[in-house]
N, C-alpha and C. Protein backbone atom coordinates (compact mmCIF):
# COMPACT_ATOMS: atom_id res chain seq x y z
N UNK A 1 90.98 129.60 103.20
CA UNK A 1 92.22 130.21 103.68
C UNK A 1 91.89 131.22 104.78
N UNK A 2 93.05 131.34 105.77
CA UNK A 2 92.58 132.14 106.99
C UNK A 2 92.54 133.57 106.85
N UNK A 3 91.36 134.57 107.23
CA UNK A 3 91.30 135.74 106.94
C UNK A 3 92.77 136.38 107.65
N UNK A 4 93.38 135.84 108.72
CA UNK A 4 93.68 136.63 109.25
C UNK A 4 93.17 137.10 111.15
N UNK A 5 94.11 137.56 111.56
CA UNK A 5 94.12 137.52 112.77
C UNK A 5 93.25 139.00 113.19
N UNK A 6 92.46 138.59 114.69
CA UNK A 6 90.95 139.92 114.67
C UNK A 6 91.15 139.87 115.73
N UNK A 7 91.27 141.11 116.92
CA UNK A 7 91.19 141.38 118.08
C UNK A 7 90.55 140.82 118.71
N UNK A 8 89.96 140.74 120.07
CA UNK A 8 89.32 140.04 120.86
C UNK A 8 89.11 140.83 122.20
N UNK A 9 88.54 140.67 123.04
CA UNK A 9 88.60 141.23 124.80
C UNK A 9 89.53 141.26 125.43
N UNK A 10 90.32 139.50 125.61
CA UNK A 10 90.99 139.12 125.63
C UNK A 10 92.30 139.03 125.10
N UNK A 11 92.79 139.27 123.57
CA UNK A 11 93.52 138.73 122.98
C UNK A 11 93.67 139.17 121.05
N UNK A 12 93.27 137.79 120.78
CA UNK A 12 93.53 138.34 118.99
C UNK A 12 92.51 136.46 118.80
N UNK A 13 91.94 136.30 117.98
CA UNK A 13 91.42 135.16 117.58
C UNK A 13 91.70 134.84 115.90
N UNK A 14 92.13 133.82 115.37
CA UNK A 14 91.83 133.55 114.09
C UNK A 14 91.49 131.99 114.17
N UNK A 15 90.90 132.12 112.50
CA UNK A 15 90.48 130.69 111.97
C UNK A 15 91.47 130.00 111.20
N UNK A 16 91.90 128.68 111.27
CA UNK A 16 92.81 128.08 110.50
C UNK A 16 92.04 127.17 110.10
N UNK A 17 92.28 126.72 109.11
CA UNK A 17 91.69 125.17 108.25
C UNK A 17 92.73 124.52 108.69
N UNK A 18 92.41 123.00 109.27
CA UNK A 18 93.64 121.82 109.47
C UNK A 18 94.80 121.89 108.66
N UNK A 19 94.93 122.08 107.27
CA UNK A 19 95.65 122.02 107.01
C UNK A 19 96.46 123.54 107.14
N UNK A 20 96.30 124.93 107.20
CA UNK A 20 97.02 125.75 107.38
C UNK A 20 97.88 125.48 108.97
N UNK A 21 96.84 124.90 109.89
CA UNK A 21 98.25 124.73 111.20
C UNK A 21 98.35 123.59 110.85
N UNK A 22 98.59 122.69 110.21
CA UNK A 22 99.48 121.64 110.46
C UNK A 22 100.77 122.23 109.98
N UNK A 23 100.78 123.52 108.67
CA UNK A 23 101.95 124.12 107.96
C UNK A 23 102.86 124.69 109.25
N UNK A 24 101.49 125.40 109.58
CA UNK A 24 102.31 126.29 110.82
C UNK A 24 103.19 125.43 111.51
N UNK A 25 102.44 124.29 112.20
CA UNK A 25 103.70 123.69 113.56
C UNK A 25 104.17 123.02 112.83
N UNK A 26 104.27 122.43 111.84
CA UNK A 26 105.52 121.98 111.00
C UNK A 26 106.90 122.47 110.78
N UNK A 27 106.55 124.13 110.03
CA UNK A 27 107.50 125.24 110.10
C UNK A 27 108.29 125.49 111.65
N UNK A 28 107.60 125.82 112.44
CA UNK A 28 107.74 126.48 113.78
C UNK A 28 108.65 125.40 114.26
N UNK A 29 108.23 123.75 113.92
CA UNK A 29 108.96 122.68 114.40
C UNK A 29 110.13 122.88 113.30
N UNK A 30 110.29 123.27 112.34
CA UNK A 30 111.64 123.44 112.34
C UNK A 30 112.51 124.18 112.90
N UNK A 31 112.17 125.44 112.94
CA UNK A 31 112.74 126.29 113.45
C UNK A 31 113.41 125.68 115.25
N UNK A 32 111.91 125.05 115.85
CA UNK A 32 112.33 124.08 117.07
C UNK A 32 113.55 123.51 117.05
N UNK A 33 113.45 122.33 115.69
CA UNK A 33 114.90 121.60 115.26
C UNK A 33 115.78 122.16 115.28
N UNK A 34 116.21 123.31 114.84
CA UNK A 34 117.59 124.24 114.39
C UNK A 34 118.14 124.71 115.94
N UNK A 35 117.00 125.22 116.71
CA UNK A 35 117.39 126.22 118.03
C UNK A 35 117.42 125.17 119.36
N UNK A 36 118.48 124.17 118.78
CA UNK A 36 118.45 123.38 120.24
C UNK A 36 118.95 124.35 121.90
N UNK A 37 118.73 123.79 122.82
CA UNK A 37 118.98 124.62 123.99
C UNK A 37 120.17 125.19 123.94
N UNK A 38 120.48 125.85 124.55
CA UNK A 38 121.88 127.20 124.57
C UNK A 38 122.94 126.26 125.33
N UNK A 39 124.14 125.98 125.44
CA UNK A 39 125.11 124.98 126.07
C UNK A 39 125.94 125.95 126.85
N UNK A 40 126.31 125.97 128.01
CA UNK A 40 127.10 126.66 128.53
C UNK A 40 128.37 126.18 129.26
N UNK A 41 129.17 126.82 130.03
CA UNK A 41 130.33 125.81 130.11
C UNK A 41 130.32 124.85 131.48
N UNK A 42 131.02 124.05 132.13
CA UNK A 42 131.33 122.95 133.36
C UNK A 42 131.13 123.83 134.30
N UNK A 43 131.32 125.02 134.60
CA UNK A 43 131.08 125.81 135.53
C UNK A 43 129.86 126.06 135.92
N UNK A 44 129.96 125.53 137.39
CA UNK A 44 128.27 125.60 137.89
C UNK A 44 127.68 127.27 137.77
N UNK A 45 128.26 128.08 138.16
CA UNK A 45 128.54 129.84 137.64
C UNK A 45 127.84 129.57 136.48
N UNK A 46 129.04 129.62 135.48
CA UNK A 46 128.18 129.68 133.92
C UNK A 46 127.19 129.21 133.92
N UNK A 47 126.96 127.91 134.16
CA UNK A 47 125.34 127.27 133.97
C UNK A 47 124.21 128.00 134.74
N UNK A 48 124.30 128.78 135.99
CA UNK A 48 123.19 129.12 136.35
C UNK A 48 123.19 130.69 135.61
N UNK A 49 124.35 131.57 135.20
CA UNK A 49 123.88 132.87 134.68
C UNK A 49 123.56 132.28 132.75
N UNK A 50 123.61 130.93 132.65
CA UNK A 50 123.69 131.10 131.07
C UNK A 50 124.79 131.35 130.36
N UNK A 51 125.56 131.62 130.79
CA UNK A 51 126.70 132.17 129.85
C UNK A 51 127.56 130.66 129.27
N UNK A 52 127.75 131.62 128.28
CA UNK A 52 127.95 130.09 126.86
C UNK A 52 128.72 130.37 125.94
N UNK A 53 128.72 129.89 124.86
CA UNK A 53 129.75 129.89 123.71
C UNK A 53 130.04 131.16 122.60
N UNK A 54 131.04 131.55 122.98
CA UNK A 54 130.89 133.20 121.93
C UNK A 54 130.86 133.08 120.69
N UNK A 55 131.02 132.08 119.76
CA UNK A 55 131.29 131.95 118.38
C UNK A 55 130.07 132.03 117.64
N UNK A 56 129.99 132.84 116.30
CA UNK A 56 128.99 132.74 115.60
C UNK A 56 128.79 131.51 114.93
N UNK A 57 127.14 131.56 114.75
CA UNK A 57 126.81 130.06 114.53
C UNK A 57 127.36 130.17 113.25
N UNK A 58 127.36 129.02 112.43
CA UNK A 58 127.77 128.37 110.79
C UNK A 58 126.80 128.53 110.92
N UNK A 59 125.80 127.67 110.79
CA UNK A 59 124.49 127.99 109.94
C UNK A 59 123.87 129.52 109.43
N UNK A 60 124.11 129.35 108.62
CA UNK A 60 123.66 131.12 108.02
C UNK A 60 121.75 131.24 108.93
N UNK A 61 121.28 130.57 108.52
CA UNK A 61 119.90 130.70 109.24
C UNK A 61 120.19 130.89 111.00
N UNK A 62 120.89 130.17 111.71
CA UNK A 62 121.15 130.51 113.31
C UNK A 62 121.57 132.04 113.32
N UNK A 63 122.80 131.68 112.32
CA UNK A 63 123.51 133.64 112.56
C UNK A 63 122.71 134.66 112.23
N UNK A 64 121.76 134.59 111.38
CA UNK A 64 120.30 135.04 111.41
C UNK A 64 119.43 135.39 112.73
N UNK A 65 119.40 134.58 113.52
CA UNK A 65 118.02 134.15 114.27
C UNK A 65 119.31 135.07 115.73
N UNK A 66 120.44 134.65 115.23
CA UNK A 66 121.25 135.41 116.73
C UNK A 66 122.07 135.95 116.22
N UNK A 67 121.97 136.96 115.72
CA UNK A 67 122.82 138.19 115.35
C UNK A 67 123.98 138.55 115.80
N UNK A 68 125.05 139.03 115.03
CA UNK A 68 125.94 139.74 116.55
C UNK A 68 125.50 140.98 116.86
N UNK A 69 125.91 141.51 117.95
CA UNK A 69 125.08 142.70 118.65
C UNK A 69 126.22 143.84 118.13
N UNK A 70 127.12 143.08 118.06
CA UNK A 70 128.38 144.55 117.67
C UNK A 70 129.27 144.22 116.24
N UNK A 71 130.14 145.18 115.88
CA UNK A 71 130.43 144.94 114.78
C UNK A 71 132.13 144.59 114.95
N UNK A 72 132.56 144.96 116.50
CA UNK A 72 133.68 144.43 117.25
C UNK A 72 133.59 142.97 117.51
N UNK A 73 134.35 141.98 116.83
CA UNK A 73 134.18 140.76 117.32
C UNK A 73 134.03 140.21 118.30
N UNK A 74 135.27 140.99 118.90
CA UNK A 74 135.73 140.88 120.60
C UNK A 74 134.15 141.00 121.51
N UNK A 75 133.63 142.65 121.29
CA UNK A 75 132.63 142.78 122.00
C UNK A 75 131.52 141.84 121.57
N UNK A 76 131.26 141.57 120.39
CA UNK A 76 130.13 140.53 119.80
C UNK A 76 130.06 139.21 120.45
N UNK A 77 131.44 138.61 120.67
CA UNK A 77 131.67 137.70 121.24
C UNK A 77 130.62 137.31 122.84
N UNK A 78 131.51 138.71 123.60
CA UNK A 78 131.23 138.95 124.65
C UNK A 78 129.80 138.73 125.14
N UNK A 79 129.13 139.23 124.20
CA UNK A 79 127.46 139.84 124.68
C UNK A 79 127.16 138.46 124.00
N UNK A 80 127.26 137.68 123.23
CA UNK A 80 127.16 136.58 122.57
C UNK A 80 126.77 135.07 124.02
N UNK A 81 128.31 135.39 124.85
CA UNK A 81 128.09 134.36 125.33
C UNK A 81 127.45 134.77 126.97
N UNK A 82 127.47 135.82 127.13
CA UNK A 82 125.90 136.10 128.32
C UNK A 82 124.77 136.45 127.89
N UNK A 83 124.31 135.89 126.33
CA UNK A 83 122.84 136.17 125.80
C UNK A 83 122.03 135.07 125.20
N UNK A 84 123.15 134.32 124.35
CA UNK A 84 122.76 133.34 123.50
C UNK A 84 121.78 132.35 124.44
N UNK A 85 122.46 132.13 125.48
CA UNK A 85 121.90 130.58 125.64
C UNK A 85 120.01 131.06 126.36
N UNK A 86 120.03 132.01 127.01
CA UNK A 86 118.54 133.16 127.40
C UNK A 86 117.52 133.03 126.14
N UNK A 87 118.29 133.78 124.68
CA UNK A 87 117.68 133.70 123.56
C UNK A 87 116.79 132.51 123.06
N UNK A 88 117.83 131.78 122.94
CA UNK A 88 117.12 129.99 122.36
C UNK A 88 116.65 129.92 123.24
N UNK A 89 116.79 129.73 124.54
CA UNK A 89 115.56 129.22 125.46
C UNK A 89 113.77 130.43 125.30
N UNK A 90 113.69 131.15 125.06
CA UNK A 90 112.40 132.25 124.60
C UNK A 90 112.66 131.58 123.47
N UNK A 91 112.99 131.72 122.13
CA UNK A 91 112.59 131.53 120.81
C UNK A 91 112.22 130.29 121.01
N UNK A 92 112.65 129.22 121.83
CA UNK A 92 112.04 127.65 121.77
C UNK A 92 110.34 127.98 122.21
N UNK A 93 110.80 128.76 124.32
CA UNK A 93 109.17 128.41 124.60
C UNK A 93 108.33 129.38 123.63
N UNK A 94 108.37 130.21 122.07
CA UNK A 94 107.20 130.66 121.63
C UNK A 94 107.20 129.89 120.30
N UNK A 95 107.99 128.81 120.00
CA UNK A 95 107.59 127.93 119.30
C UNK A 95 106.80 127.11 119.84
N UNK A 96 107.24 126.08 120.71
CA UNK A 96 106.06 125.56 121.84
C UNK A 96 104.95 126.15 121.69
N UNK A 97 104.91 127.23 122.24
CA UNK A 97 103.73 128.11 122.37
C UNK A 97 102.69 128.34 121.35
N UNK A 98 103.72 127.90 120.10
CA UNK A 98 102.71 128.01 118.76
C UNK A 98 102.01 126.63 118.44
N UNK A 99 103.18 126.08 118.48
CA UNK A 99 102.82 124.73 118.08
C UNK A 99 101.84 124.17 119.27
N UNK A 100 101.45 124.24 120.53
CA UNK A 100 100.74 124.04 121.28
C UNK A 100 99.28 124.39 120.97
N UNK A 101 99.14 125.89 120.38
CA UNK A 101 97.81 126.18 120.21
C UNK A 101 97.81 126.44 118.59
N UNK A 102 98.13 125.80 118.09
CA UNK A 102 97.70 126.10 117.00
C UNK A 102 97.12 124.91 116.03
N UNK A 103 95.62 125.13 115.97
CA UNK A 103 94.60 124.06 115.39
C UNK A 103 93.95 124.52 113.97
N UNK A 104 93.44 123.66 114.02
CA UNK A 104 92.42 123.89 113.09
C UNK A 104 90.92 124.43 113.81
N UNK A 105 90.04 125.51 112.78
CA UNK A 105 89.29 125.65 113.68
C UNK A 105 89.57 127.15 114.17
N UNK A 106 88.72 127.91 115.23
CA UNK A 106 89.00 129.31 115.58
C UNK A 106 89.63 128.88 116.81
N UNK A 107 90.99 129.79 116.86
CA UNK A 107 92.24 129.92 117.85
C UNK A 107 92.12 130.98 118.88
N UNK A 108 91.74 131.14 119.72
CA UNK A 108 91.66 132.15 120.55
C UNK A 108 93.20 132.03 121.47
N UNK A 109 93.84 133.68 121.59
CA UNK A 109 95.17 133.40 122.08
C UNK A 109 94.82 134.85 123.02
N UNK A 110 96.03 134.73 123.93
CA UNK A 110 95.93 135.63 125.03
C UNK A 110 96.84 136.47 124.56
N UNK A 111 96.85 137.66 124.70
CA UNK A 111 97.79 138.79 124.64
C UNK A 111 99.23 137.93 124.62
N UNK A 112 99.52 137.54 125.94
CA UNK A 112 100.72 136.46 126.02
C UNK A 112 101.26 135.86 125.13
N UNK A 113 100.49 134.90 124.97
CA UNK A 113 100.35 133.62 123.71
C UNK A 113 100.50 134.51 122.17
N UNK A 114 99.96 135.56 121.59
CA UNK A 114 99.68 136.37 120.74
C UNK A 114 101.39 136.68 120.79
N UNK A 115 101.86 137.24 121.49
CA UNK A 115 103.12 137.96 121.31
C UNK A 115 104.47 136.72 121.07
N UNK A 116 104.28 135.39 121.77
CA UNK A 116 104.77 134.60 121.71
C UNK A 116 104.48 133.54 119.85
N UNK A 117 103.87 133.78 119.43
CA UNK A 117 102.94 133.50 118.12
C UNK A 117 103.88 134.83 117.15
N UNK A 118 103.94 135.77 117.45
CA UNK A 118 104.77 136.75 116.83
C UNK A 118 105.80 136.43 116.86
N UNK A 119 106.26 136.40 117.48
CA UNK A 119 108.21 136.22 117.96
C UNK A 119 108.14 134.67 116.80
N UNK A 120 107.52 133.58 117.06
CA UNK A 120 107.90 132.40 116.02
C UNK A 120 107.32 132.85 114.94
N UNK A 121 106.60 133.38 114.76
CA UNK A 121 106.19 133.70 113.12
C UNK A 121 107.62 134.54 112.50
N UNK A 122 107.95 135.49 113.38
CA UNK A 122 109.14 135.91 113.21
C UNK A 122 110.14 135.31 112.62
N UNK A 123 110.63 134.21 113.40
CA UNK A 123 111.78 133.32 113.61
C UNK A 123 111.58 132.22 112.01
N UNK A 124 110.65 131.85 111.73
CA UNK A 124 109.97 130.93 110.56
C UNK A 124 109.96 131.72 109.77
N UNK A 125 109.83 133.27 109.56
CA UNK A 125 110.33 134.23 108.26
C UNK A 125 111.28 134.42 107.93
N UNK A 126 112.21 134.22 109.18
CA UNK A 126 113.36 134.40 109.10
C UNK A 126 114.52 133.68 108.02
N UNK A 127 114.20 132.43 108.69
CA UNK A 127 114.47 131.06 108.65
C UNK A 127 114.43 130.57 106.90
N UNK A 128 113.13 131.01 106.56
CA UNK A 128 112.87 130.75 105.29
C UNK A 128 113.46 131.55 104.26
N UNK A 129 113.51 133.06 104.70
CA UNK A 129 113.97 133.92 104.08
C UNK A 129 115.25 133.93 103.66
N UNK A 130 116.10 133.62 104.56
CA UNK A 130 117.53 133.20 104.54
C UNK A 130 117.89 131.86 103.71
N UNK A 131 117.13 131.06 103.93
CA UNK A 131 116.93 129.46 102.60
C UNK A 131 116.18 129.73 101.58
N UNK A 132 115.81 130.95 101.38
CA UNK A 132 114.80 131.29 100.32
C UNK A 132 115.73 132.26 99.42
N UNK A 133 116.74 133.05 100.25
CA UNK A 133 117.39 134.44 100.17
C UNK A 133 116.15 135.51 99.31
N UNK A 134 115.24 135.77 100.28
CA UNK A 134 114.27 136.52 100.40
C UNK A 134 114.87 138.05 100.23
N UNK A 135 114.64 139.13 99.30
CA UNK A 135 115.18 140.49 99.03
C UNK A 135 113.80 141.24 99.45
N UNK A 136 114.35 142.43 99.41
CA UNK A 136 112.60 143.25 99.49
C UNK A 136 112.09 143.55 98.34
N UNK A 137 112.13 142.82 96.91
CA UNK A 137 111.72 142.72 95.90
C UNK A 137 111.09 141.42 96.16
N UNK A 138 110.38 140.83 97.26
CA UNK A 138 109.98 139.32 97.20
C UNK A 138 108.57 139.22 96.19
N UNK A 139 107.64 140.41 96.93
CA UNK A 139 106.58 140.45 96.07
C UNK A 139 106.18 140.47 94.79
N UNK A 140 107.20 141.22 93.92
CA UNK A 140 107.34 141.19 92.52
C UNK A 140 108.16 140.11 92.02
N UNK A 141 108.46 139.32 92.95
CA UNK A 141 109.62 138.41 92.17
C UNK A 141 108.14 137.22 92.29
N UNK A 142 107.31 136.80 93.64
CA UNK A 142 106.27 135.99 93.33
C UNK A 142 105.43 136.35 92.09
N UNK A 143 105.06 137.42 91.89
CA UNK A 143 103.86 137.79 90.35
C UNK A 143 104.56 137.49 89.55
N UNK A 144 106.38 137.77 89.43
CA UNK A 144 106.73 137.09 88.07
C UNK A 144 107.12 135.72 88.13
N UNK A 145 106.97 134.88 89.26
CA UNK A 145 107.29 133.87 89.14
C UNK A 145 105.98 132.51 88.78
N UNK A 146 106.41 131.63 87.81
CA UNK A 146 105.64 130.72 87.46
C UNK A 146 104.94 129.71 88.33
N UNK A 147 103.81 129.25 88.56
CA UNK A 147 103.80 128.35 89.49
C UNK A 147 104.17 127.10 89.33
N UNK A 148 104.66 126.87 87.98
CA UNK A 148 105.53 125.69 87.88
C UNK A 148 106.91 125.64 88.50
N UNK A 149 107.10 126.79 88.78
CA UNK A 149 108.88 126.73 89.45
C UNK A 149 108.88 126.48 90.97
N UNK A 150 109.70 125.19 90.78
CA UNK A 150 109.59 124.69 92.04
C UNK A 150 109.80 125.50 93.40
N UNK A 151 110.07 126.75 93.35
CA UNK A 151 110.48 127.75 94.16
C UNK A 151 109.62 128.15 95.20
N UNK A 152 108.00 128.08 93.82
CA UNK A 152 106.69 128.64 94.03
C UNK A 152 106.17 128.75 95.44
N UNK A 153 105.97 127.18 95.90
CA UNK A 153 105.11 126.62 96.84
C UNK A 153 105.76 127.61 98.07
N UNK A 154 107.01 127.98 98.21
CA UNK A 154 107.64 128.36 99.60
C UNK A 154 107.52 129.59 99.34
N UNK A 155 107.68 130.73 98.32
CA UNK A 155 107.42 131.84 98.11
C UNK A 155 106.36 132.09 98.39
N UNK A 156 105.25 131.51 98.25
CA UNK A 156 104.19 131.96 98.63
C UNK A 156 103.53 131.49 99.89
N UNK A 157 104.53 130.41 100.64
CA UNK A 157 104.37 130.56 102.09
C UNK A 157 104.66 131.60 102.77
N UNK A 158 106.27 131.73 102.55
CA UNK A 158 106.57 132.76 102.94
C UNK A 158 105.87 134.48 103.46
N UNK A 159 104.77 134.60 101.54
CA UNK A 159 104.22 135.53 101.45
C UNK A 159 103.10 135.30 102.85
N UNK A 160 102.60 134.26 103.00
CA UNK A 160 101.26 133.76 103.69
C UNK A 160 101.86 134.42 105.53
N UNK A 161 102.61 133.97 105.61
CA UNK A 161 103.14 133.75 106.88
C UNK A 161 103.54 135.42 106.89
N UNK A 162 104.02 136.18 106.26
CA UNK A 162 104.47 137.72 106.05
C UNK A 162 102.76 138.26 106.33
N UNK A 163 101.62 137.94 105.84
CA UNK A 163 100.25 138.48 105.72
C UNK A 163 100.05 138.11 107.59
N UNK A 164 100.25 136.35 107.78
CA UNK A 164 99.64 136.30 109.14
C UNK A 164 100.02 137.26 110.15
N UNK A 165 101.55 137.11 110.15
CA UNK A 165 102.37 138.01 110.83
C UNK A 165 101.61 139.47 111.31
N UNK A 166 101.24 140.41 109.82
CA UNK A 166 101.13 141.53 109.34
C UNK A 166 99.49 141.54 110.52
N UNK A 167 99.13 140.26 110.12
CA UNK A 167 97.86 141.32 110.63
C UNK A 167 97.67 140.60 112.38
N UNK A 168 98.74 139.66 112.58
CA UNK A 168 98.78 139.75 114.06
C UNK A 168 98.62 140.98 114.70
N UNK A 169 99.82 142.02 114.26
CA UNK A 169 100.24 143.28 114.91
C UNK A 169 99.25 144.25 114.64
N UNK A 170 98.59 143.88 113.85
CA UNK A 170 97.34 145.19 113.45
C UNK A 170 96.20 144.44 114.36
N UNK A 171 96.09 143.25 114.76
CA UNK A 171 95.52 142.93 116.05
C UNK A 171 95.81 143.41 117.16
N UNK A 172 96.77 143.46 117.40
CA UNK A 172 97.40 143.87 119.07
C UNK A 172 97.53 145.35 119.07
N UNK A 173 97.45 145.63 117.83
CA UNK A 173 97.49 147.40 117.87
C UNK A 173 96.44 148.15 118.50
């Protein structure tokens, strides 16, 4: 199992066993699946500033991943549809970005790549957390939970992916 992510000259380096990134771009490829490109309207205008659809997503995991910014609908709306479609396009290219470099084997990533590796580790905590309904009691709820409960296997991804995360940023620190 991977120690964990270690500074570099360059960057941040870790080791994955094949099978820990195949988890990774699996995950990350979902998250890919969910965040199709941002749609904006017939207006050649709209299409080149982005501006797009104000409605919050249904999917509880999207309304997650794109928040509203205000607690005014009206204004939520607003900032909604000159942001959204900007958003998914970054949360896609640092999935890419993950799923691109991420092997089996020692990973060497660039500051760049590193921060882009954050942002989807992000987005895949997210994601899970919300299909998991993840509390900040997660940790004590894994020690009391059985590993027979089918719950198990993702709780303690979850946990895994919360550790990689954790010590990305204590890399870049």
């Amino acid at each position: 199992m991977s120690t964990g992510f270690k500074p570099t000259k360059t960057g941040v380096s870790i080791r994955l066993d094949a099978a820990e990134a195949s988890v990774l771009r699996s995950l990350v490829g979902l998250v890919l699946g969910l965040v199709e490109p941002g749609t904006t309207g017939d207006d050649p205008l709209q299409r080149a500033l982005g501006i797009g659809a104000a409605e919050v997503p249904s999917d509880p995991v999207l309304a997650r991943l794109f928040p509203s910014a205000y607690e005014d609908d009206e204004a939520a709306g607003e900032f909604r549809r000159y942001t959204e479609a900007t958003l998914r396009e970054g949360k896609r290219a640092d999935a890419i970005t993950l799923i691109d470099t991420a092997a089996g084997g020692e990973v060497e990533l660039t500051t760049e790549e590193a921060g882009a590796w954050m942002r989807a580790l992000n987005d895949v905590r997210l994601m899970l957390g919300v299909r998991l309904e993840v509390t900040e009691e997660v940790h004590e709820e894994i020690a009391r939970m059985s590993e027979e409960d089918p719950r198990y296997p993702a709780f303690v991804t979850y946990d895994w992916l919360t550790y990689l995360q954790d010590t990305l940023v204590r890399a870049l620190w």
